[in-house]
PDB file of N, CA and C in Angstrom:
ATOM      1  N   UNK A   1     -20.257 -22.600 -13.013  1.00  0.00           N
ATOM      2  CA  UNK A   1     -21.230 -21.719 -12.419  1.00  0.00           C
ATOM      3  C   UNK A   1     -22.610 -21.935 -13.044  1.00  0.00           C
ATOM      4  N   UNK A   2     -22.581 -22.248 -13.977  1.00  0.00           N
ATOM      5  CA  UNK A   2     -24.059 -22.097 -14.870  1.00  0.00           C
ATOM      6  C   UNK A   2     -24.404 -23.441 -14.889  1.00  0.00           C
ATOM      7  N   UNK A   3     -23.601 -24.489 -14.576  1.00  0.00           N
ATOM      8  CA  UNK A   3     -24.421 -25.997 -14.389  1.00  0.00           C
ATOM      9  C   UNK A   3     -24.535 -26.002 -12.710  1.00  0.00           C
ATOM     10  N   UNK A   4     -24.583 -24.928 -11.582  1.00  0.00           N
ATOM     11  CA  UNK A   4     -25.074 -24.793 -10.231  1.00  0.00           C
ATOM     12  C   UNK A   4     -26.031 -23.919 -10.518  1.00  0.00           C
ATOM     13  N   UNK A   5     -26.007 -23.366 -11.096  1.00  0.00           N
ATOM     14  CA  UNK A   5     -27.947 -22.505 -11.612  1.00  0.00           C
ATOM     15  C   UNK A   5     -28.461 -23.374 -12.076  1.00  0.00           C
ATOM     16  N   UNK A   6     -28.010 -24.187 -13.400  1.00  0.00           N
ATOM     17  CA  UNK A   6     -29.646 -25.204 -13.532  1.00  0.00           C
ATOM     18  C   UNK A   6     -29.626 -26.118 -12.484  1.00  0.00           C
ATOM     19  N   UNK A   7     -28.568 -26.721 -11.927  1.00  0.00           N
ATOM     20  CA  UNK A   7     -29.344 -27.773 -11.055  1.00  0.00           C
ATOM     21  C   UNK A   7     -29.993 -27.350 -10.287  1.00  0.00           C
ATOM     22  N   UNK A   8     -29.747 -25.919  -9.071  1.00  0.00           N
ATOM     23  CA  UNK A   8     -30.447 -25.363  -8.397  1.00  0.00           C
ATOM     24  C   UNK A   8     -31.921 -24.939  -8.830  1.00  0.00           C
ATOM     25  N   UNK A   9     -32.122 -24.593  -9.875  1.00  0.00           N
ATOM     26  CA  UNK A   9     -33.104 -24.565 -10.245  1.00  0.00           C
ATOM     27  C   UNK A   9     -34.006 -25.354 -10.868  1.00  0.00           C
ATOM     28  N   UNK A  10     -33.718 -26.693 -11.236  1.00  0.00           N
ATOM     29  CA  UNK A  10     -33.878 -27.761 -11.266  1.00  0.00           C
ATOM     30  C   UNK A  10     -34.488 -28.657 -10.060  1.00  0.00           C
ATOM     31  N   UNK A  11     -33.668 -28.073  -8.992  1.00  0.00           N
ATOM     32  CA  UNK A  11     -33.859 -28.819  -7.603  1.00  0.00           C
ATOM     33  C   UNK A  11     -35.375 -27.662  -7.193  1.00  0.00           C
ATOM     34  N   UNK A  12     -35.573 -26.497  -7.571  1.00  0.00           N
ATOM     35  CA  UNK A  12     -36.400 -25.814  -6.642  1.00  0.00           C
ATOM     36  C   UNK A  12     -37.747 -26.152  -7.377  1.00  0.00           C
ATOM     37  N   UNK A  13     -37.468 -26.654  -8.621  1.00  0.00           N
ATOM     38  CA  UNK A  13     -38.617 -27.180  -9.618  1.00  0.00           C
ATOM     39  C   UNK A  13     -39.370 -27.797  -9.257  1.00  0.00           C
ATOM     40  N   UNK A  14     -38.448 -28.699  -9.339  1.00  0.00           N
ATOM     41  CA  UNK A  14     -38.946 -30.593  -8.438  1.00  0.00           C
ATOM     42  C   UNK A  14     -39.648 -30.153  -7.347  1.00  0.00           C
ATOM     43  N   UNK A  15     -39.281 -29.494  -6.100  1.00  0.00           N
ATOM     44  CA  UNK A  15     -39.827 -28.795  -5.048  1.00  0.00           C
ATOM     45  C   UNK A  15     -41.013 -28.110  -4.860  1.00  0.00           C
ATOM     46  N   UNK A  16     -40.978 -27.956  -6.027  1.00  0.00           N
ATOM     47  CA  UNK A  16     -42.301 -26.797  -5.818  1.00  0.00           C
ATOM     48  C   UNK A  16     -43.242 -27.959  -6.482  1.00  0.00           C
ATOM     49  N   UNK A  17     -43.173 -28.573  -7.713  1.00  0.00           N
ATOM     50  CA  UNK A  17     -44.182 -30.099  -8.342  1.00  0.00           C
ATOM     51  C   UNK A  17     -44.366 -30.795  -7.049  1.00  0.00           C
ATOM     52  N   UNK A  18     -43.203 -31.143  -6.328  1.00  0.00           N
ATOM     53  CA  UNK A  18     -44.060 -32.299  -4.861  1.00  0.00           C
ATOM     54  C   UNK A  18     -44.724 -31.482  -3.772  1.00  0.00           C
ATOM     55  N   UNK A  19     -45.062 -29.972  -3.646  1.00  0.00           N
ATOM     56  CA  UNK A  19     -45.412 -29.129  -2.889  1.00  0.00           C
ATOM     57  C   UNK A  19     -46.485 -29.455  -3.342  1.00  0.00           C
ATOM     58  N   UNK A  20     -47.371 -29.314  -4.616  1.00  0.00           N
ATOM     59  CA  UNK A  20     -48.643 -29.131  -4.962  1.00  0.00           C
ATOM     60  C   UNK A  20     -49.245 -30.137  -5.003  1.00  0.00           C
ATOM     61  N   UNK A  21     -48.940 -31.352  -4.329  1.00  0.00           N
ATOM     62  CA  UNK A  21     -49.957 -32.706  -4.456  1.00  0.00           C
ATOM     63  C   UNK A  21     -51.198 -32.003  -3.234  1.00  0.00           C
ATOM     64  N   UNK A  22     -52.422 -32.994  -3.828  1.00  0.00           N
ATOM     65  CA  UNK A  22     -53.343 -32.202  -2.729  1.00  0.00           C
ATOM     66  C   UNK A  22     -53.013 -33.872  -1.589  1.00  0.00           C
ATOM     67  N   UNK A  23     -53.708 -33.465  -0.686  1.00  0.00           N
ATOM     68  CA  UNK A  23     -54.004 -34.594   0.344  1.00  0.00           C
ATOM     69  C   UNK A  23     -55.428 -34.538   0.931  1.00  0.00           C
ATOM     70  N   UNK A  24     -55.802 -33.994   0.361  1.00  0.00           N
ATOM     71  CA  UNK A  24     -57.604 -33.917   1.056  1.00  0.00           C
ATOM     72  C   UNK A  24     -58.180 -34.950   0.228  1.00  0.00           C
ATOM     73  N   UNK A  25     -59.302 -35.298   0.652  1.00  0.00           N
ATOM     74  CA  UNK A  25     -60.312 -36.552   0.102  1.00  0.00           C
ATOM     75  C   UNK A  25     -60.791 -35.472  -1.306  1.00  0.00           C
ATOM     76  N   UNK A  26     -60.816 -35.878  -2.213  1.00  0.00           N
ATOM     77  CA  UNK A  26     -61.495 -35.403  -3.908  1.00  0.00           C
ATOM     78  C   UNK A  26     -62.915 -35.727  -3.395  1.00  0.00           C
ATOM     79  N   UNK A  27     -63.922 -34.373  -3.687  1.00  0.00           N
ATOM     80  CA  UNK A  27     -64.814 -34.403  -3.657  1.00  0.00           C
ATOM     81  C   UNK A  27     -65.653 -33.434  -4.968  1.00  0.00           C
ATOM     82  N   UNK A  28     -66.843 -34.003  -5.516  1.00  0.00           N
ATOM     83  CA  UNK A  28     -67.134 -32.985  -6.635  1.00  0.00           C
ATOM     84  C   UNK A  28     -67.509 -31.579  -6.076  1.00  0.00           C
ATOM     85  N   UNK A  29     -67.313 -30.504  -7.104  1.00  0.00           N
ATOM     86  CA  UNK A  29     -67.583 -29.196  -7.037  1.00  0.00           C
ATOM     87  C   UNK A  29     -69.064 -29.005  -6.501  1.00  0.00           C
ATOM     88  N   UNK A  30     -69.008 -28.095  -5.623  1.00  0.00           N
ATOM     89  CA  UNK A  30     -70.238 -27.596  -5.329  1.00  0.00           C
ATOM     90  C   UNK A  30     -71.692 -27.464  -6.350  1.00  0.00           C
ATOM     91  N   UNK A  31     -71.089 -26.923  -7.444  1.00  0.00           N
ATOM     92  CA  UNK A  31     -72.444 -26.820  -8.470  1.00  0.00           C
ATOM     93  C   UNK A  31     -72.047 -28.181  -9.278  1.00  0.00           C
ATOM     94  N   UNK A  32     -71.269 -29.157  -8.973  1.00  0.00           N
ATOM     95  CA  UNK A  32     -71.702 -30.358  -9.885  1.00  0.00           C
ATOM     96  C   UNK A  32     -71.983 -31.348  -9.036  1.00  0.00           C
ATOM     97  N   UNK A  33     -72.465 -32.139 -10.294  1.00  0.00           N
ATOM     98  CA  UNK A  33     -72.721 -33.741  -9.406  1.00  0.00           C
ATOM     99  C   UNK A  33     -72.251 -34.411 -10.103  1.00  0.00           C
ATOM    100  N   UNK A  34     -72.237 -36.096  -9.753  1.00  0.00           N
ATOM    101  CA  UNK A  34     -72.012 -36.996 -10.152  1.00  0.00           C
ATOM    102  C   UNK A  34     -72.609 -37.644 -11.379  1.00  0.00           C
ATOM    103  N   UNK A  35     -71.666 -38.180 -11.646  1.00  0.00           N
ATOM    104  CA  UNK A  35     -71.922 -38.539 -13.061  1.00  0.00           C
ATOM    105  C   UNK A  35     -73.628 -39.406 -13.087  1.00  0.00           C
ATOM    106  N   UNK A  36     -74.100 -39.776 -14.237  1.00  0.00           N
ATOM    107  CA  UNK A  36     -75.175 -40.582 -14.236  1.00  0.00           C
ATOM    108  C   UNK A  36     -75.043 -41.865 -13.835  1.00  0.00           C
ATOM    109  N   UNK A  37     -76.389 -42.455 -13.414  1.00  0.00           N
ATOM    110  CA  UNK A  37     -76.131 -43.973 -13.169  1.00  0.00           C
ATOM    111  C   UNK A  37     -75.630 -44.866 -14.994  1.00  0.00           C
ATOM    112  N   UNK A  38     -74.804 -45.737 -14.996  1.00  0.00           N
ATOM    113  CA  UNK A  38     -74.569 -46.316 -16.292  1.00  0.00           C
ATOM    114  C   UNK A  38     -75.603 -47.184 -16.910  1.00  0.00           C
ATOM    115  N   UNK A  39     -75.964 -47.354 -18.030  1.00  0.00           N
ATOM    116  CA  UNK A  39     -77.323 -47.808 -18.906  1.00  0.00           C
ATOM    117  C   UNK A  39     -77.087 -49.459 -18.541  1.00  0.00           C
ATOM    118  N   UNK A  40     -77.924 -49.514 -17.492  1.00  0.00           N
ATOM    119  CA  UNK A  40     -78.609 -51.127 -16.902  1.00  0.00           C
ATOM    120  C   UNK A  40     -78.040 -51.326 -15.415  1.00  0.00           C
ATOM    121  N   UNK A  41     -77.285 -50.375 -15.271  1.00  0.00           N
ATOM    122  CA  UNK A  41     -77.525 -50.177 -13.210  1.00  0.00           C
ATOM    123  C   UNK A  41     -78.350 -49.628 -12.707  1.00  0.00           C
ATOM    124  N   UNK A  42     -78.604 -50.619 -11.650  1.00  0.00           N
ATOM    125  CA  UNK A  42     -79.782 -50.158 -10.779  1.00  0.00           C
ATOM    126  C   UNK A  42     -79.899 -48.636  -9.989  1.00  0.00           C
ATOM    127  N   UNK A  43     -78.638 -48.532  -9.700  1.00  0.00           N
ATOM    128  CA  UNK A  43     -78.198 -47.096  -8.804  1.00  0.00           C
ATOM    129  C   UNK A  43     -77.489 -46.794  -9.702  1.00  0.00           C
ATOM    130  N   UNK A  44     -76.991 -45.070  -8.957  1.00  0.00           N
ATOM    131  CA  UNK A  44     -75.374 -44.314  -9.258  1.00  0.00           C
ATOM    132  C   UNK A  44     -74.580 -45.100  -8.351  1.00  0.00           C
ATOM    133  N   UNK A  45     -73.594 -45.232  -8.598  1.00  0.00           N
ATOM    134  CA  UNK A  45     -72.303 -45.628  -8.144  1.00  0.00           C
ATOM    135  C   UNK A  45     -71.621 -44.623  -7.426  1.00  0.00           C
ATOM    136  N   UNK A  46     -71.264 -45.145  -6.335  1.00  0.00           N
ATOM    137  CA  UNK A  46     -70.784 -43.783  -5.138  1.00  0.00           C
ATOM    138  C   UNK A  46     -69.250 -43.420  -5.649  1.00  0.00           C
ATOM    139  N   UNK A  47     -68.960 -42.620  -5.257  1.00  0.00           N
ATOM    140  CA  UNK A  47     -67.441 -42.506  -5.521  1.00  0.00           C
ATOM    141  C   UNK A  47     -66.199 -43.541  -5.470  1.00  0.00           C
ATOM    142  N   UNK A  48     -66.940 -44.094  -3.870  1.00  0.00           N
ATOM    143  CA  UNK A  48     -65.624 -45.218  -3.472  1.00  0.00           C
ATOM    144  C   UNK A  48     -65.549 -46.350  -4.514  1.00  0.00           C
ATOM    145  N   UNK A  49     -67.209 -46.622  -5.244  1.00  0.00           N
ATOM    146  CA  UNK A  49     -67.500 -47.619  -5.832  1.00  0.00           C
ATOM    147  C   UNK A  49     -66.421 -47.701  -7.435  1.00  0.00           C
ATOM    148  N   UNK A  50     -66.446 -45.998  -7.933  1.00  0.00           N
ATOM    149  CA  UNK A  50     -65.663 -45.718  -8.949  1.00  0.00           C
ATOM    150  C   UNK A  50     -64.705 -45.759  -8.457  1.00  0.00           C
ATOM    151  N   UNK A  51     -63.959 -45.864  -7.631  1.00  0.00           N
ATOM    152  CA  UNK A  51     -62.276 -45.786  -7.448  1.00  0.00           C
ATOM    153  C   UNK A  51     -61.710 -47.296  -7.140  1.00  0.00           C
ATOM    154  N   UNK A  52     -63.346 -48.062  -6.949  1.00  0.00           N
ATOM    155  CA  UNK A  52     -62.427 -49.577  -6.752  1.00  0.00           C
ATOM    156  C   UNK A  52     -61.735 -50.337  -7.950  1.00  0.00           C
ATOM    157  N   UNK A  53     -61.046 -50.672  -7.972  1.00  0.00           N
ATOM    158  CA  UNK A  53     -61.041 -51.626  -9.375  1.00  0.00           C
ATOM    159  C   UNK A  53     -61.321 -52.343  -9.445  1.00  0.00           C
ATOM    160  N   UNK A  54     -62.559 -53.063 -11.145  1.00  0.00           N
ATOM    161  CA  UNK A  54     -62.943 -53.807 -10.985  1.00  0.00           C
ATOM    162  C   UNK A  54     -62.137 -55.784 -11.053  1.00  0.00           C
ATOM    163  N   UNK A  55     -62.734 -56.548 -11.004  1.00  0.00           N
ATOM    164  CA  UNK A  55     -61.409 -58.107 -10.581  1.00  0.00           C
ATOM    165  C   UNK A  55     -61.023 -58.168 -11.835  1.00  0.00           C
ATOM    166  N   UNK A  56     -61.241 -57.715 -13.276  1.00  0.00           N
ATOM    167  CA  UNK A  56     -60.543 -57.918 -14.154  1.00  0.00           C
ATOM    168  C   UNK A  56     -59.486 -57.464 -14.362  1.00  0.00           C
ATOM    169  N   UNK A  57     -59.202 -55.552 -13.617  1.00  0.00           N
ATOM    170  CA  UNK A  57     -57.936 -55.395 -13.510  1.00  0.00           C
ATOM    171  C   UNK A  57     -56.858 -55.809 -12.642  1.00  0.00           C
ATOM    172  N   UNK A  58     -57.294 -56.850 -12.283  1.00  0.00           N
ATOM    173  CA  UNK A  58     -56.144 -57.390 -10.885  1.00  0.00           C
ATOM    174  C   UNK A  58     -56.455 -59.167 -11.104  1.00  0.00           C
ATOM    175  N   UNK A  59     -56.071 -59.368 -12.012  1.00  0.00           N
ATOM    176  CA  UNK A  59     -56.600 -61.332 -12.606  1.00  0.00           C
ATOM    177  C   UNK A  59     -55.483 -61.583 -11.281  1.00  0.00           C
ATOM    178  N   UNK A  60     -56.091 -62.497 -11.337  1.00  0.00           N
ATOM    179  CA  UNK A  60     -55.324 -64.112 -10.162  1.00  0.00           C
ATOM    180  C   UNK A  60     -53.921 -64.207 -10.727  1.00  0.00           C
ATOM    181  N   UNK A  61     -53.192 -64.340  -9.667  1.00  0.00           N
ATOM    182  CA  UNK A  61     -51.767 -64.808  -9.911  1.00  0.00           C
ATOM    183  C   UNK A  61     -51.954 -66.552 -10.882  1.00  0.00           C
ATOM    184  N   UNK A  62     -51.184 -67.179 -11.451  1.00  0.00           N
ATOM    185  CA  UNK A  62     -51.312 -68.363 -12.403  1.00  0.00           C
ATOM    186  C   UNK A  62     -49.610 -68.899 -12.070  1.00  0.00           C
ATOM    187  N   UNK A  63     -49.623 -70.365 -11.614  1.00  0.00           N
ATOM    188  CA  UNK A  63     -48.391 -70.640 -11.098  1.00  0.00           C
ATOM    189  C   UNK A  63     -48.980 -72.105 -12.175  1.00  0.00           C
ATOM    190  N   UNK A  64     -48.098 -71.628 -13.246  1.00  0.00           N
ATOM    191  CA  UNK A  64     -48.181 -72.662 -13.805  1.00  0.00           C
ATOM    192  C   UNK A  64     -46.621 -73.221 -13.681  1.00  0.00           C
ATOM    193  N   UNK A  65     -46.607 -74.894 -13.462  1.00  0.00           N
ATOM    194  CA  UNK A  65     -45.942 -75.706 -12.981  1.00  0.00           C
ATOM    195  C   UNK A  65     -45.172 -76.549 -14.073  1.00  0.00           C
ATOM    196  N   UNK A  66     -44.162 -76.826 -14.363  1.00  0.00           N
ATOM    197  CA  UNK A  66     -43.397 -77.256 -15.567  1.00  0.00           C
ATOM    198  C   UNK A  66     -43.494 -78.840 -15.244  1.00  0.00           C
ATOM    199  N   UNK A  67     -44.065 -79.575 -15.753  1.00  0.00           N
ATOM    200  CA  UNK A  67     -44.014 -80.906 -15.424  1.00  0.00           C
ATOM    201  C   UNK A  67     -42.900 -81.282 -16.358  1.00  0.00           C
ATOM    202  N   UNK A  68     -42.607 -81.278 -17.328  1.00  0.00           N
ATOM    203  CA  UNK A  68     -41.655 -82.220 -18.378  1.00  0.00           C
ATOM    204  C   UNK A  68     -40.472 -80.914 -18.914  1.00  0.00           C
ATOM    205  N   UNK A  69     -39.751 -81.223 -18.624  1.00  0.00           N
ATOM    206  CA  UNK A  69     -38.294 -80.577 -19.900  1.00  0.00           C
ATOM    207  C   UNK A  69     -37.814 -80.978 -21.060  1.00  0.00           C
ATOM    208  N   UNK A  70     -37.520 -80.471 -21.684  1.00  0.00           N
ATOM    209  CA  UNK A  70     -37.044 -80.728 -23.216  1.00  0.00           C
ATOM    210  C   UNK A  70     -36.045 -79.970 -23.370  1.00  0.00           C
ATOM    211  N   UNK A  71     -35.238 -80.633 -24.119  1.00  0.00           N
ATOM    212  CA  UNK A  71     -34.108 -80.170 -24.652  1.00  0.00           C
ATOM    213  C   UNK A  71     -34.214 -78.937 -25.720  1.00  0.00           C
ATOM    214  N   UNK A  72     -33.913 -77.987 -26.007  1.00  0.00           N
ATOM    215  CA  UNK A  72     -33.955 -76.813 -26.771  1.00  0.00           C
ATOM    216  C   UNK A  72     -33.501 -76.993 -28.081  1.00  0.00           C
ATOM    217  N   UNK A  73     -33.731 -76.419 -28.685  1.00  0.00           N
ATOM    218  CA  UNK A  73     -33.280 -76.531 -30.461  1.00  0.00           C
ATOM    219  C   UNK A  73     -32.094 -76.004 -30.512  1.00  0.00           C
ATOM    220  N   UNK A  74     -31.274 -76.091 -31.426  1.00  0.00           N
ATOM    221  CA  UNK A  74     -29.815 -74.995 -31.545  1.00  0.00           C
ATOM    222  C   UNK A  74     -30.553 -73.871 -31.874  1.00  0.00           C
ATOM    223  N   UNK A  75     -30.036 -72.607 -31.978  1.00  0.00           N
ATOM    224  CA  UNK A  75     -30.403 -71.332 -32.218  1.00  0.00           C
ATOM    225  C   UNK A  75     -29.444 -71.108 -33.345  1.00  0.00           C
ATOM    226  N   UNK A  76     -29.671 -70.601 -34.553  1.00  0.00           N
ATOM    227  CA  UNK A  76     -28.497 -70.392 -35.791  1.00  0.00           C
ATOM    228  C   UNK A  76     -28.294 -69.018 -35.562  1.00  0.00           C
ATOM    229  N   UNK A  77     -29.243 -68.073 -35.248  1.00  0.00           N
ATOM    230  CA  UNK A  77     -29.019 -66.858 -34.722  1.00  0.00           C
ATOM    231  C   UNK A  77     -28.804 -66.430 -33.668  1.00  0.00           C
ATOM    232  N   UNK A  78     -28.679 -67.000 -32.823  1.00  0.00           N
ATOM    233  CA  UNK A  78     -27.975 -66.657 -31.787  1.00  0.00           C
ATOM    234  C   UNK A  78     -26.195 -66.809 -31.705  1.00  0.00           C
ATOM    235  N   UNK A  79     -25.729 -65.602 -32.124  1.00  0.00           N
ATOM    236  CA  UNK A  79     -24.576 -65.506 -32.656  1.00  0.00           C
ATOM    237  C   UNK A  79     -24.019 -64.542 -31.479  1.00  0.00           C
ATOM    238  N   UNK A  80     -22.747 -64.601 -30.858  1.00  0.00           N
ATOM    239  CA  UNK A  80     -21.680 -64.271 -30.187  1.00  0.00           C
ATOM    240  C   UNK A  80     -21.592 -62.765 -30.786  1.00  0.00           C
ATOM    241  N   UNK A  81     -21.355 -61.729 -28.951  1.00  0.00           N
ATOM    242  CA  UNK A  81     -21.124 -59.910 -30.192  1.00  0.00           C
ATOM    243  C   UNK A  81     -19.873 -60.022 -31.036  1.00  0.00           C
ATOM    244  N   UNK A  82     -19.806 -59.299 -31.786  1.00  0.00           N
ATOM    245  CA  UNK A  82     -18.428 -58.633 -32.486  1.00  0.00           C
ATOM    246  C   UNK A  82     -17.627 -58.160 -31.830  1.00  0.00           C
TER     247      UNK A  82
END
């Protein structure tokens, strides 16, 4: 009986946390504004501009290509479980 109360209540938890996501566009508060322009930009940066990421967080995929194989060393530690 008492592990169907916590899960139930467990379950109405969870329920109510994915109830409160917003879905409207984030916009600043009425009495604020936007942050300052950053020291050596020409403008402020619009919102969309802050939410893009810039190309350093998304580097190029790198398909580096194995031209030659070699044979591996023995491993002394690589030992079998108990």
């Amino acid at each position: 009986m008492k592990r169907v109360v916590v899960l139930t209540t467990a379950l109405f938890g969870a329920l109510a946390l994915a109830a409160c996501g917003n879905r409207a566009e984030l916009k600043p508060a009425a009495t604020a504004s936007l942050p300052v322009a950053p020291e050596g930009a020409k403008a402020t940066p619009s919102p969309g501009d802050l939410l893009k990421p810039p190309v350093q967080t998304r580097p190029a995929r790198s398909d580096d290509l194995i031209e030659s194989t070699s044979q591996r060393r023995s491993d002394n530690f690589d030992l079998p479980p108990r």
